[in-house]
N, C-alpha and C. Protein backbone atom coordinates (compact mmCIF):
# COMPACT_ATOMS: atom_id res chain seq x y z
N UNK A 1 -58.77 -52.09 46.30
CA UNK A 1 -59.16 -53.20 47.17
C UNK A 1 -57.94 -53.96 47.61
N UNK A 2 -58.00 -54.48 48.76
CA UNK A 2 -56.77 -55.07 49.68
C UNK A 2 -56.63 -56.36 48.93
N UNK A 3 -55.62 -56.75 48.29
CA UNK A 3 -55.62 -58.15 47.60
C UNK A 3 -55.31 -59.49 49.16
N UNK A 4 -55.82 -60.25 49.12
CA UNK A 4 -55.71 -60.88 50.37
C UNK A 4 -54.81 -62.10 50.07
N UNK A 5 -53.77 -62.97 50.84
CA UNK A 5 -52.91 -64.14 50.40
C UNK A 5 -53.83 -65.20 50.22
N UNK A 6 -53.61 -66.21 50.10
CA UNK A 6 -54.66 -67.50 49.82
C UNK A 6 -54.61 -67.93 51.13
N UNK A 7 -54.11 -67.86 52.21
CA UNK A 7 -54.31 -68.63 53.44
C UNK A 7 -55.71 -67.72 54.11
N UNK A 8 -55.32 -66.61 53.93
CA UNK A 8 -56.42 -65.95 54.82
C UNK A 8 -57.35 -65.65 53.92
N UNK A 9 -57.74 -65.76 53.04
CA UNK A 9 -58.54 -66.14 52.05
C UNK A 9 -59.47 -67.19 52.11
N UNK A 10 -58.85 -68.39 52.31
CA UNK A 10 -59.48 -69.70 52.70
C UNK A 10 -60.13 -70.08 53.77
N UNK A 11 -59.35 -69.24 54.57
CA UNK A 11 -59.37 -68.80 56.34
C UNK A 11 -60.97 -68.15 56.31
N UNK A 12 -61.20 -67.09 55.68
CA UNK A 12 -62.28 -66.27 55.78
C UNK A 12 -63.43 -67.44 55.14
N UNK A 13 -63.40 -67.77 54.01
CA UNK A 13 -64.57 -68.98 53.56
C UNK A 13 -65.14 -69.73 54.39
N UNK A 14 -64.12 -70.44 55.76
CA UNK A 14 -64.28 -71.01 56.68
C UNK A 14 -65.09 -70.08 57.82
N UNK A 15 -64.70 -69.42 57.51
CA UNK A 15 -65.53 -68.52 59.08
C UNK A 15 -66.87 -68.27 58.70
N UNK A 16 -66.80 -67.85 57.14
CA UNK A 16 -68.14 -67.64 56.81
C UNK A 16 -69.37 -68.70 56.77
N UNK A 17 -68.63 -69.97 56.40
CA UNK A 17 -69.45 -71.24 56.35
C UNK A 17 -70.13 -71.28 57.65
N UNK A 18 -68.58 -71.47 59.01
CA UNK A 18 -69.54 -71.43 59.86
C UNK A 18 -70.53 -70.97 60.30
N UNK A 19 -70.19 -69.50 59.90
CA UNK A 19 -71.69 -69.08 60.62
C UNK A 19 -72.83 -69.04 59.99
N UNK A 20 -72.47 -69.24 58.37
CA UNK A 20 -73.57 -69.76 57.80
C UNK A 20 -74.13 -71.21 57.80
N UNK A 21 -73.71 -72.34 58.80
CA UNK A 21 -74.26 -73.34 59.24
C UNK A 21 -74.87 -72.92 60.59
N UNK A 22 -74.24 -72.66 61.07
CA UNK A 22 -75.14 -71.67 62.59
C UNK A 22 -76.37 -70.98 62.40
N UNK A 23 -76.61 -70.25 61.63
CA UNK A 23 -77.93 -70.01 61.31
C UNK A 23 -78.49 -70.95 60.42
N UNK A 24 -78.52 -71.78 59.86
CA UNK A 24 -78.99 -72.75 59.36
C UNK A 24 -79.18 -73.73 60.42
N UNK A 25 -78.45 -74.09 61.29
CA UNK A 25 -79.15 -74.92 62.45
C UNK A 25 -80.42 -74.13 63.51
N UNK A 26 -79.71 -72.87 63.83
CA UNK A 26 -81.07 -71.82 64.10
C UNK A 26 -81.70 -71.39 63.41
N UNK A 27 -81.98 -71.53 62.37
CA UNK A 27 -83.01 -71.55 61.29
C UNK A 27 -84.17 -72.72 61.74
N UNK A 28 -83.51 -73.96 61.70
CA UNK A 28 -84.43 -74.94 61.73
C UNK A 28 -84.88 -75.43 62.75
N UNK A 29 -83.88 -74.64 64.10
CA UNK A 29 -84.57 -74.65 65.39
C UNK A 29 -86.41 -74.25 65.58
N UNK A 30 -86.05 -72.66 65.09
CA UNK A 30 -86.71 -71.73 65.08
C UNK A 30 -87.78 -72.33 64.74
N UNK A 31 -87.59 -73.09 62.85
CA UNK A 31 -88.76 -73.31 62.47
C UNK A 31 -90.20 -74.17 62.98
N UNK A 32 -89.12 -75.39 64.32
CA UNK A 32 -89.73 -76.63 64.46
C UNK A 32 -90.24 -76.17 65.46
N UNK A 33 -89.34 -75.37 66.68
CA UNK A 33 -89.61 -75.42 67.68
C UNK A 33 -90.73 -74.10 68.20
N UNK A 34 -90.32 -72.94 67.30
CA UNK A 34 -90.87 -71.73 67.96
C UNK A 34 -92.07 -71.26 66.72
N UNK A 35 -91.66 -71.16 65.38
CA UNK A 35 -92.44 -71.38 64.59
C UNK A 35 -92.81 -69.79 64.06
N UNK A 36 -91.87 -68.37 64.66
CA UNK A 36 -91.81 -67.58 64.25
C UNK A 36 -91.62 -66.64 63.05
N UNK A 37 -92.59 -66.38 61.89
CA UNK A 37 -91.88 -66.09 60.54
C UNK A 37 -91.29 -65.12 60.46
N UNK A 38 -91.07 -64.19 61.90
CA UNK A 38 -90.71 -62.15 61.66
C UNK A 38 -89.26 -62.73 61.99
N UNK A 39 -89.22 -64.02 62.77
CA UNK A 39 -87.85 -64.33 63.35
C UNK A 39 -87.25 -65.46 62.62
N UNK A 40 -87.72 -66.34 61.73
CA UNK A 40 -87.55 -66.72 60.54
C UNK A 40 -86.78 -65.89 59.46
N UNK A 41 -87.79 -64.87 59.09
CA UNK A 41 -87.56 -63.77 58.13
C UNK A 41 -86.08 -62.66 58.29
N UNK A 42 -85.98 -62.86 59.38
CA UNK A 42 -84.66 -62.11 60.18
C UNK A 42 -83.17 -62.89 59.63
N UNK A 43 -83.35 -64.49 60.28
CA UNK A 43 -81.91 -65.51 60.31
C UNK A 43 -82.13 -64.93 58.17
N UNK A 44 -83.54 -65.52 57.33
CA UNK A 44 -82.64 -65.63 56.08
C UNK A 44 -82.70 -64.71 55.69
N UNK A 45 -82.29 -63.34 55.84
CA UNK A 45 -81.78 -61.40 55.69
C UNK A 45 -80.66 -61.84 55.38
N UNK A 46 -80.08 -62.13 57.58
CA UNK A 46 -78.77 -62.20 57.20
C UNK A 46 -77.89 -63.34 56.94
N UNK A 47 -78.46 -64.30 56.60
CA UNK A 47 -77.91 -65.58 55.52
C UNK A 47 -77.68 -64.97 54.20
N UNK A 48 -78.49 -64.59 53.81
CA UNK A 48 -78.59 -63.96 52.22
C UNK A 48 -76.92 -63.01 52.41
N UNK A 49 -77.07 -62.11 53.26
CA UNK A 49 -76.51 -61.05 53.40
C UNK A 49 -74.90 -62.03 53.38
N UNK A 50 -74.56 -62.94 54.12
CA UNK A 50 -73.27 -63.84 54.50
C UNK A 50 -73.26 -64.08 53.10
N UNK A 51 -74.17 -64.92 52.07
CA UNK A 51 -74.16 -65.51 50.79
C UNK A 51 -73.47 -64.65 50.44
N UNK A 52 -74.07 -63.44 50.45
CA UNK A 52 -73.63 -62.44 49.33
C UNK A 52 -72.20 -62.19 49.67
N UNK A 53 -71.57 -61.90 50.78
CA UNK A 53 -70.48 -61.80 51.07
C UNK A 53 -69.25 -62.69 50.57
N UNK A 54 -69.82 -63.89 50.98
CA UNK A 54 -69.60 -64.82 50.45
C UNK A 54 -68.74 -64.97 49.32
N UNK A 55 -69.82 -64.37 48.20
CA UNK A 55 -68.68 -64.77 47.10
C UNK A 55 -68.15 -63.44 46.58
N UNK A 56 -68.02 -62.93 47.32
CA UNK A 56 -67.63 -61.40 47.26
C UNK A 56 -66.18 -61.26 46.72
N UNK A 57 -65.44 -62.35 47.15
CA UNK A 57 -64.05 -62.59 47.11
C UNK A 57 -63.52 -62.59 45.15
N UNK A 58 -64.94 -62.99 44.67
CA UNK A 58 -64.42 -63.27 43.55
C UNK A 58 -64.15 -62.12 42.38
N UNK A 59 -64.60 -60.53 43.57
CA UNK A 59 -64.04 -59.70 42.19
C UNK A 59 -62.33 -59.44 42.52
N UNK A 60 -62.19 -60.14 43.04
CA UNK A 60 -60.91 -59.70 43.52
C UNK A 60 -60.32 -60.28 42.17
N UNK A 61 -60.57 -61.37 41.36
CA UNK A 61 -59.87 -61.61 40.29
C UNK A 61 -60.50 -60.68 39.05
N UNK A 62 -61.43 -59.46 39.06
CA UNK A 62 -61.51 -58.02 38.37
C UNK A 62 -60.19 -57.61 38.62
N UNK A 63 -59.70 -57.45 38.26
CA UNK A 63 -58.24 -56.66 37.75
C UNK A 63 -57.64 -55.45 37.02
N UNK A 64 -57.13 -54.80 37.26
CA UNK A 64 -57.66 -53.35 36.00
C UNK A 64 -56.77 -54.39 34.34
N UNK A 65 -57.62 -54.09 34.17
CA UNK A 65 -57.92 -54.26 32.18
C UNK A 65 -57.04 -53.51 31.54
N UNK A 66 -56.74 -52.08 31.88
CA UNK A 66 -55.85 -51.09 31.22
C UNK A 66 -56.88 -51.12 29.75
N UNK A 67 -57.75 -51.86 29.84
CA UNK A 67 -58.60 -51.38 28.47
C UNK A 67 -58.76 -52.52 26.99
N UNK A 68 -57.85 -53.49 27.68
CA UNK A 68 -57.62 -55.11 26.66
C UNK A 68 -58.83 -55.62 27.11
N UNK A 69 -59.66 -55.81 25.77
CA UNK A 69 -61.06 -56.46 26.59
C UNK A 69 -60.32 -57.92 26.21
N UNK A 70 -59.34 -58.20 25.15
CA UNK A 70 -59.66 -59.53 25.73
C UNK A 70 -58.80 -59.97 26.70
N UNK A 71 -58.42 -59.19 27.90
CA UNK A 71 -57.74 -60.26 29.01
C UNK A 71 -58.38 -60.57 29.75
N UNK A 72 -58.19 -60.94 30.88
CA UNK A 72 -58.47 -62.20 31.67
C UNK A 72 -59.44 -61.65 32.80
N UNK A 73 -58.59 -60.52 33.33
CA UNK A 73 -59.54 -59.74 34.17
C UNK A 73 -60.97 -58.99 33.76
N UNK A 74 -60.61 -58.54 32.40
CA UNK A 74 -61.92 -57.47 31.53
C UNK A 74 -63.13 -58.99 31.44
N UNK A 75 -62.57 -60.25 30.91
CA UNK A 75 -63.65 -60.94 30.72
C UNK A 75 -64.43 -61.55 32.19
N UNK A 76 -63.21 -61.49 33.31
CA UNK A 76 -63.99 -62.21 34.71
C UNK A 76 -65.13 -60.82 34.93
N UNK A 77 -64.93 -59.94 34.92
CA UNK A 77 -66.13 -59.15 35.34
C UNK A 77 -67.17 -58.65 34.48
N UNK A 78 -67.16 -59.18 33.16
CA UNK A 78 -68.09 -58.73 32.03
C UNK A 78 -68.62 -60.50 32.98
N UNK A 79 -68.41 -61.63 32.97
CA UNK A 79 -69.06 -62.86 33.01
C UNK A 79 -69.40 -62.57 34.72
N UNK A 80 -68.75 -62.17 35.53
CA UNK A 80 -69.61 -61.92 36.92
C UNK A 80 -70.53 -60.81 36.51
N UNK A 81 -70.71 -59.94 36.04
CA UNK A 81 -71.93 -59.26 35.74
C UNK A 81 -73.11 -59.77 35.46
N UNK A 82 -72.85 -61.00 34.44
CA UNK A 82 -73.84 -61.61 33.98
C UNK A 82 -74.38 -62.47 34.98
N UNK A 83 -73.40 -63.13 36.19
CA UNK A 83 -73.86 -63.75 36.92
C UNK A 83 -74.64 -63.19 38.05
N UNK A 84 -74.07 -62.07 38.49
CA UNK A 84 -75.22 -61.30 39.10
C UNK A 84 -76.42 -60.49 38.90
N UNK A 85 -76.82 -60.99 37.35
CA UNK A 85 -78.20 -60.57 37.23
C UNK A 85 -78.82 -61.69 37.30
N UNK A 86 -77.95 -62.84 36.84
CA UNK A 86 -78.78 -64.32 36.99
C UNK A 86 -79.18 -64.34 38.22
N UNK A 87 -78.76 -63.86 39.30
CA UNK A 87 -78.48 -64.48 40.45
C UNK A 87 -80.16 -63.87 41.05
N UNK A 88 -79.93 -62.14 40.81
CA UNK A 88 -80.87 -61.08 40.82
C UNK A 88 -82.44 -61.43 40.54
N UNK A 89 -82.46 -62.40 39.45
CA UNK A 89 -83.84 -62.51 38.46
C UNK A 89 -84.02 -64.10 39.53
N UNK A 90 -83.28 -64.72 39.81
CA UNK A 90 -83.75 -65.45 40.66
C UNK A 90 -83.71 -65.48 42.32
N UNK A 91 -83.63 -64.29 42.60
CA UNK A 91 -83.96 -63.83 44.01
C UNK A 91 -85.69 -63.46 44.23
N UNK A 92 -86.09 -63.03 42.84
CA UNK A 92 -87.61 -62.61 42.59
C UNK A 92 -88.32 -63.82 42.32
N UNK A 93 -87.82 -65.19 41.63
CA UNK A 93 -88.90 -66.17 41.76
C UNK A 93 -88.77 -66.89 42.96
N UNK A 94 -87.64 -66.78 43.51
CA UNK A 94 -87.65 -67.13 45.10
C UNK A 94 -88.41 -66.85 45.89
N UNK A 95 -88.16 -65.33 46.18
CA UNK A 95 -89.29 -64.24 47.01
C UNK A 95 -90.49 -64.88 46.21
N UNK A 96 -90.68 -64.73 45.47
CA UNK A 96 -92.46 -64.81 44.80
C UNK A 96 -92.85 -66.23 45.48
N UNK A 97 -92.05 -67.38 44.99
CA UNK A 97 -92.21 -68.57 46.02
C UNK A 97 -92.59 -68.24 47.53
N UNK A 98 -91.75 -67.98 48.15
CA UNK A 98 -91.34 -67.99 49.53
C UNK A 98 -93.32 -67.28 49.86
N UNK A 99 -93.09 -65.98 49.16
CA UNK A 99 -94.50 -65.10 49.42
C UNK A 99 -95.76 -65.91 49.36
N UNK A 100 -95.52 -67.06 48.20
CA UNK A 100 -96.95 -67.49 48.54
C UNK A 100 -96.64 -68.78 49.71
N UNK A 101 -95.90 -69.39 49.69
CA UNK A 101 -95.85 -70.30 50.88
C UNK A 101 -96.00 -69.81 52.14
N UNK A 102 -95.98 -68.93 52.61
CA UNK A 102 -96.21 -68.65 53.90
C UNK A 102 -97.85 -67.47 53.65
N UNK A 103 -98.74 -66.85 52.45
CA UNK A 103 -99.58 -66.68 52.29
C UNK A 103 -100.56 -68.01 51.73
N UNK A 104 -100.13 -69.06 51.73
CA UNK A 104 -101.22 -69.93 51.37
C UNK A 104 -101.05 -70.96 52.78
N UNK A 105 -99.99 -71.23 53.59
CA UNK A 105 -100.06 -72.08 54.47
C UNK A 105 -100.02 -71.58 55.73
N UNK A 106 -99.48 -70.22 55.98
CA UNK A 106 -99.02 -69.82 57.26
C UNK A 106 -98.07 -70.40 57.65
N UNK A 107 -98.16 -70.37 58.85
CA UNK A 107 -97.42 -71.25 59.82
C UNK A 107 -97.66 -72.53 59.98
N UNK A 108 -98.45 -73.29 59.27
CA UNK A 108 -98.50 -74.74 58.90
C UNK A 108 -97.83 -75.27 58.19
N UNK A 109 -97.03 -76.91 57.75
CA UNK A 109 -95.61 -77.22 57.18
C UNK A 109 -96.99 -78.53 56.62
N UNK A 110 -96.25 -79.19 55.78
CA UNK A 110 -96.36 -80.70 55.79
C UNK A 110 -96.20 -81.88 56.73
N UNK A 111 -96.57 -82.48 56.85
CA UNK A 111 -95.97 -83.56 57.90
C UNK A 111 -95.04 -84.49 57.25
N UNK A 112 -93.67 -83.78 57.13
CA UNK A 112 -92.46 -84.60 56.51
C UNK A 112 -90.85 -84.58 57.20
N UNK A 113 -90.44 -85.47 56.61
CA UNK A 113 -89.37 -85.43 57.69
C UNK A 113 -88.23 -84.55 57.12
N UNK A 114 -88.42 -83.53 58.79
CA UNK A 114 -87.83 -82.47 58.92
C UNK A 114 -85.92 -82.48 58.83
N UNK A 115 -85.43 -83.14 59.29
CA UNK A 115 -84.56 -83.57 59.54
C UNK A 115 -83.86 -84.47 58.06
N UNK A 116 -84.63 -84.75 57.08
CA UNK A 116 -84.05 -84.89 56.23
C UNK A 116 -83.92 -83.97 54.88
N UNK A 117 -84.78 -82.81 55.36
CA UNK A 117 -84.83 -81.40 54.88
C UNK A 117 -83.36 -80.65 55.13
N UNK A 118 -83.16 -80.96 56.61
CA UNK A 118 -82.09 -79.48 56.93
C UNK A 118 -80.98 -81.02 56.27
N UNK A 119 -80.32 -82.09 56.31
CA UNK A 119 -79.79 -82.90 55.45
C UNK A 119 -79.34 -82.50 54.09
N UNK A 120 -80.22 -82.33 53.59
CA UNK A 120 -79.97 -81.80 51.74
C UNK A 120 -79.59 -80.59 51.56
N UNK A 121 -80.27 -79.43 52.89
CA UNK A 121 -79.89 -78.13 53.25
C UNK A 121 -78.61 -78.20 52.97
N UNK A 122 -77.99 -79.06 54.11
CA UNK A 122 -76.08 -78.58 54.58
C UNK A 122 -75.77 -79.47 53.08
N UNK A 123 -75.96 -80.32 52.61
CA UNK A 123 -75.12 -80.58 51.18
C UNK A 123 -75.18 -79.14 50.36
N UNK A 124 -76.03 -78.71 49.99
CA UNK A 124 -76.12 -77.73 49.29
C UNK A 124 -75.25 -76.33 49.78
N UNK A 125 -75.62 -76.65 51.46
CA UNK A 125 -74.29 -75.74 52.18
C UNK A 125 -72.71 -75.67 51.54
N UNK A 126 -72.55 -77.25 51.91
CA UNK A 126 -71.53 -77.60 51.67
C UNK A 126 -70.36 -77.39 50.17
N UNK A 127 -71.67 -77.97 49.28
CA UNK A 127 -71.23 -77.17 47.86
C UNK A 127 -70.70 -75.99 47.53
N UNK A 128 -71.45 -75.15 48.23
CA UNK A 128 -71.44 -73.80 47.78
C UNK A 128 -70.04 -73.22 49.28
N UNK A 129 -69.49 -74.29 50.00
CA UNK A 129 -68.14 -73.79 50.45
C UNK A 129 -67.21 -74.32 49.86
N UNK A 130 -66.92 -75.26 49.30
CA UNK A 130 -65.90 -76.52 47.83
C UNK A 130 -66.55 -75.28 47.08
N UNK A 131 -67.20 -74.35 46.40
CA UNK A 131 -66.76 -73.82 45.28
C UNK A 131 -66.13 -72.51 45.80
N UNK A 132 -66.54 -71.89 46.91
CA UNK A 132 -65.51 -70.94 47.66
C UNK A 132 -64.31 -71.12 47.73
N UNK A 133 -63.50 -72.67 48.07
CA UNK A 133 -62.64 -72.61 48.07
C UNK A 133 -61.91 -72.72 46.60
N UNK A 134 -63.04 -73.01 45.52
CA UNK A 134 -62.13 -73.66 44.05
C UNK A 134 -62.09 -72.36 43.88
N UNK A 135 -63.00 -71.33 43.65
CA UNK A 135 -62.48 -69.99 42.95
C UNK A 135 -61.52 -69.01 43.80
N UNK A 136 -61.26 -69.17 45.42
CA UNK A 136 -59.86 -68.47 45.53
C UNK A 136 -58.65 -69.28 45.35
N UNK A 137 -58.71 -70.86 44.76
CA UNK A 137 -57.59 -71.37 44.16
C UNK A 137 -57.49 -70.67 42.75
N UNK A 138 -58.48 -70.59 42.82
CA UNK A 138 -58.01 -70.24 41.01
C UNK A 138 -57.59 -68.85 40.87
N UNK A 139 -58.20 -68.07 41.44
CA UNK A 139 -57.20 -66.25 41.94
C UNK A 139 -56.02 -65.98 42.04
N UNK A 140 -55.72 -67.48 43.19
CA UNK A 140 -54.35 -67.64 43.33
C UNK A 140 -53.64 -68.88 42.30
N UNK A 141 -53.85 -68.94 41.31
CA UNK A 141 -53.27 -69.81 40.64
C UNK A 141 -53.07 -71.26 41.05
N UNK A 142 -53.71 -71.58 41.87
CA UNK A 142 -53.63 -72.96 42.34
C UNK A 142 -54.67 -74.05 41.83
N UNK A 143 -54.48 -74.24 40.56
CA UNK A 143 -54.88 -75.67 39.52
C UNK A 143 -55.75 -76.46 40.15
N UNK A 144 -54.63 -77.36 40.86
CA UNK A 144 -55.09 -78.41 42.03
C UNK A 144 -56.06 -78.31 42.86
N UNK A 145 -55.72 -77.25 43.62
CA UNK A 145 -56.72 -76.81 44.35
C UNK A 145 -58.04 -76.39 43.67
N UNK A 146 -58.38 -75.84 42.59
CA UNK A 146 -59.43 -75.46 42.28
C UNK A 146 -60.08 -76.56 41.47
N UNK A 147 -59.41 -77.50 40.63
CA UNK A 147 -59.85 -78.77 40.24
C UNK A 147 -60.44 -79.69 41.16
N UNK A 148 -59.78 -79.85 42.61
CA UNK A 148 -60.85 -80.71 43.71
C UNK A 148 -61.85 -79.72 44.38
N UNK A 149 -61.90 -78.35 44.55
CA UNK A 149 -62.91 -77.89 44.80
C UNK A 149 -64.25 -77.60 44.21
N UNK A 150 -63.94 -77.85 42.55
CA UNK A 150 -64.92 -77.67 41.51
C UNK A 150 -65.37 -79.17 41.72
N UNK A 151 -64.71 -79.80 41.64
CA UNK A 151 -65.07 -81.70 41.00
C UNK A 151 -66.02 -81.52 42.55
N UNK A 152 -65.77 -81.26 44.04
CA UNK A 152 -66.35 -81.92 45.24
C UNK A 152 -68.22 -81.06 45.10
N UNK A 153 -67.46 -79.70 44.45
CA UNK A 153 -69.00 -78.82 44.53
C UNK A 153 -70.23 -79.32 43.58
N UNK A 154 -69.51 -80.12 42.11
CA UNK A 154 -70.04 -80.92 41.35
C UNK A 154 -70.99 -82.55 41.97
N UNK A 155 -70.20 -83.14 42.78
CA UNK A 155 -70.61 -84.01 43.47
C UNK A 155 -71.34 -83.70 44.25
N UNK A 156 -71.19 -82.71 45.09
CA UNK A 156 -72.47 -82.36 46.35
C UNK A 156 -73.88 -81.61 45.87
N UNK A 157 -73.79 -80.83 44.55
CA UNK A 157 -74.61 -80.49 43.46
C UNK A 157 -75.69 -81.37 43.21
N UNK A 158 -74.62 -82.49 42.68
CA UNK A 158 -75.52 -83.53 42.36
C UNK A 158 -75.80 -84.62 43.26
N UNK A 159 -75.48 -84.59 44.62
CA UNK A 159 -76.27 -85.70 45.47
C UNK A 159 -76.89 -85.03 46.01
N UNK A 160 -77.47 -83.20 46.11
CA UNK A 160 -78.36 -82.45 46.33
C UNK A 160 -79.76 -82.71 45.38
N UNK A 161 -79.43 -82.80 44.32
CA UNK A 161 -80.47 -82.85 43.03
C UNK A 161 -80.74 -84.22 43.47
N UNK A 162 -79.83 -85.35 43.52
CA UNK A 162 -80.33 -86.59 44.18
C UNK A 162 -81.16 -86.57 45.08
N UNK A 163 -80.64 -85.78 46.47
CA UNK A 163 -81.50 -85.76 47.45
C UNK A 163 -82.98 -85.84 47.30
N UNK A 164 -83.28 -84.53 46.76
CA UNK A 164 -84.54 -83.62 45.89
C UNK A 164 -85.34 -84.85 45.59
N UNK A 165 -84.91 -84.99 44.38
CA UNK A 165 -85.55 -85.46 43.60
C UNK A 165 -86.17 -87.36 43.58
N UNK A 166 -84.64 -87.60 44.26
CA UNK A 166 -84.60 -89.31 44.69
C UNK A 166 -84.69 -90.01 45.73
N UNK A 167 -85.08 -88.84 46.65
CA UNK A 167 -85.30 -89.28 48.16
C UNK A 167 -86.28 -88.57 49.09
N UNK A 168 -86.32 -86.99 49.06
CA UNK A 168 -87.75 -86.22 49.54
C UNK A 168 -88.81 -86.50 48.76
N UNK A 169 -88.95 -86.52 47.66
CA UNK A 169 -89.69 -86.82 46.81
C UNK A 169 -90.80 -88.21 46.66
N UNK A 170 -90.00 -88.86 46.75
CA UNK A 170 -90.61 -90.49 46.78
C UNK A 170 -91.42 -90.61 48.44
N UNK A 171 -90.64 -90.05 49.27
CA UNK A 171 -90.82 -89.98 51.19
C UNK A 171 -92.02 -89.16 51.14
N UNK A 172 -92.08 -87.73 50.47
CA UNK A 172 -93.45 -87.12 50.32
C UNK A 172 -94.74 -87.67 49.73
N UNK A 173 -94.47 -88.31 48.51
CA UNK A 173 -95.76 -89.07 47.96
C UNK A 173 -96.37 -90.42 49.14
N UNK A 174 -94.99 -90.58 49.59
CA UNK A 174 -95.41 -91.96 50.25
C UNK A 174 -96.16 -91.82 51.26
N UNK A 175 -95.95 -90.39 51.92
CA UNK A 175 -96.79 -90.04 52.97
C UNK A 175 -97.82 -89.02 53.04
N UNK A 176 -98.04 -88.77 51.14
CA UNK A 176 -99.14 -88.97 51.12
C UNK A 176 -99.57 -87.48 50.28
N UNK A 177 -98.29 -86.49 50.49
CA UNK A 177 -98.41 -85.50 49.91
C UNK A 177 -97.73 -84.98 48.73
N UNK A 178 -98.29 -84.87 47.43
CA UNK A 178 -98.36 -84.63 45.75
C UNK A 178 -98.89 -83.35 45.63
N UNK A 179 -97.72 -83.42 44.38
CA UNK A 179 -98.75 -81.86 43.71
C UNK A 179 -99.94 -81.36 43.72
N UNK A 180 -100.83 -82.49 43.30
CA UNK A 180 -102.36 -82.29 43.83
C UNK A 180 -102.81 -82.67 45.17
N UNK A 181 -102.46 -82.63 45.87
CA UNK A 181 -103.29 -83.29 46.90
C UNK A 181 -103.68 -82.09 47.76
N UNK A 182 -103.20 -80.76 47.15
CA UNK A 182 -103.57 -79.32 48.02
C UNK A 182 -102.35 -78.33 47.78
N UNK A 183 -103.18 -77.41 48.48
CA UNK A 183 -101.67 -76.41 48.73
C UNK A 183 -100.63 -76.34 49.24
N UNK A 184 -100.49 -77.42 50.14
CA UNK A 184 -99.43 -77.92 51.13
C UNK A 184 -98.47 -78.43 49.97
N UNK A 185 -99.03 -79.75 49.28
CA UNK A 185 -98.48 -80.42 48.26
C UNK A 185 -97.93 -79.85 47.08
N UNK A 186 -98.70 -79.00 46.57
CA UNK A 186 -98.46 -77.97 44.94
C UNK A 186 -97.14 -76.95 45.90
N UNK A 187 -96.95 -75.96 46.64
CA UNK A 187 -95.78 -75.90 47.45
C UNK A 187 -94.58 -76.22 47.49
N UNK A 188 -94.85 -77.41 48.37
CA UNK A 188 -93.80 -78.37 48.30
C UNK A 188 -92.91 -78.84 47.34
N UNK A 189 -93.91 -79.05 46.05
CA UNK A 189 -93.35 -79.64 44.95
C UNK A 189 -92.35 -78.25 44.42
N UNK A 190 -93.33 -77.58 44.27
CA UNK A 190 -92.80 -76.31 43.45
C UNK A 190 -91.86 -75.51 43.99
N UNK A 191 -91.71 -75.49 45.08
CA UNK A 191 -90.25 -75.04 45.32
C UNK A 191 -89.44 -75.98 45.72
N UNK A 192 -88.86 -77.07 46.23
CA UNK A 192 -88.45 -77.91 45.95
C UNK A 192 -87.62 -78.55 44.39
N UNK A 193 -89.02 -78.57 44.01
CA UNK A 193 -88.36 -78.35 42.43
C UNK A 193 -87.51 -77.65 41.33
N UNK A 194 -87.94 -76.23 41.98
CA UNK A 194 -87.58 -74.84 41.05
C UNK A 194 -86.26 -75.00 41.96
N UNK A 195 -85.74 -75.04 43.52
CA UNK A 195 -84.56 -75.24 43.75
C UNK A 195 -83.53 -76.55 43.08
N UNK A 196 -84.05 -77.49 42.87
CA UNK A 196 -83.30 -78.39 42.36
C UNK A 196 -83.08 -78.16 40.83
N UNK A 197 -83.93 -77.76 40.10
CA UNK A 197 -83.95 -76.93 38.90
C UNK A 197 -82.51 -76.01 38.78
N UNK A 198 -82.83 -75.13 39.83
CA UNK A 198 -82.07 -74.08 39.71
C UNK A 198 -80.38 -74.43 39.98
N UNK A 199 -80.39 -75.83 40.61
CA UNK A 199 -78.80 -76.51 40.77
C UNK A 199 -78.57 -76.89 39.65
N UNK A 200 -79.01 -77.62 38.95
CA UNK A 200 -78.83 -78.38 37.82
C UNK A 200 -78.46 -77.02 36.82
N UNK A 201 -79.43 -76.22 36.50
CA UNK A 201 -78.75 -75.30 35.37
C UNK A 201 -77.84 -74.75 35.76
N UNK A 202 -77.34 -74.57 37.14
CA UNK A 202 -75.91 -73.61 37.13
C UNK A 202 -74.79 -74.83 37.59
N UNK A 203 -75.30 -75.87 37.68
CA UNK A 203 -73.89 -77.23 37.67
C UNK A 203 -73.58 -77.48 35.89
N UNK A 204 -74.95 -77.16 35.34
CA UNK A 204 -74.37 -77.57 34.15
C UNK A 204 -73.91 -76.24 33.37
N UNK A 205 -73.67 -75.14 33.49
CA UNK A 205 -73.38 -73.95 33.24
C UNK A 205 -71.57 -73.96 33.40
């Protein structure tokens, strides 16, 4: 594999973000305006597909081992292994989510504000480009750099879980829709939740 310098390294994170905010703004075009799920179902393929790319960068710190399990390289890819089954086992309660939300509601949403949805979206965006950039500092040995990219992905983590939990949350009950109040509501909560869930155990990981 082509070892890449840290400029064009950083360079590529950036390109990828963008266009993974680009479909995330046509994502939520789509959703409000046209309301298509085959064309929905399309933008998050290849979002997923960018994600995955995404952090693709990080076997680059796999290294040949020569067979020392305990160096540095043998343990980054025994611990990315593990992270890509985590990642794996929660692509299936996702899908399982996702499957019944659009089999129990269709093409019907809540009446909530949309706009403070795609909001918490791009934080969570955002995070997950501050940790792109902390782990090709840390490839490249750059401390600094990977210490403010971890600390910013930590912060946007958690004013995501804020978001969630301390601001859609309270805005949904207020207008009226709770766990019980239907399937719209039980939904809502539950994935919503299981995503903010799912920040919290891998911020605190």
């Amino acid at each position: 594999m082509v070892h890449m310098d840290k400029k064009t390294a950083l360079n590529q994170g950036v390109i990828i973000f963008v266009f993974l905010a680009a479909l995330t703004a046509l994502e939520f075009f789509v959703a409000i305006a046209i309301g298509s799920v085959a064309l929905l179902a399309v933008i998050a393929l290849v979002k997923a597909g960018l994600v995955v790319y995404y952090y693709m960068h990080i076997y680059r710190l796999n290294r040949e081992d020569n067979g020392e399990h305990e160096s540095y390289a043998y343990k980054t890819g025994t611990n990315r292994l593990g992270l890509w089954l985590f990642l794996l086992s929660d692509s299936f309660v996702f899908g399982g989510l996702a499957v019944a939300r659009f089999n129990l509601l269709g093409l019907t949403r809540p009446h909530l504000n949309q706009v403070l949805g795609l909001v918490v979206t791009a934080v969570l965006l955002l995070s997950s480009f501050f940790m792109n950039r902390a782990e090709t500092s840390m490839e490249h040995g750059d401390r600094k750099g990977f210490l403010i990219g971890i600390s910013l992905t930590l912060i946007l983590g958690i004013g995501f879980l804020l978001g969630v939990v301390g601001v859609e949350w309270p805005q949904a009950i207020h207008e009226g829709v709770t766990p019980s109040s239907g399937a719209a509501g039980a939904i809502f909560f539950m994935m919503t939740g299981m995503h903010a869930f799912h920040v919290l155990t891998v911020s605190s990981s």
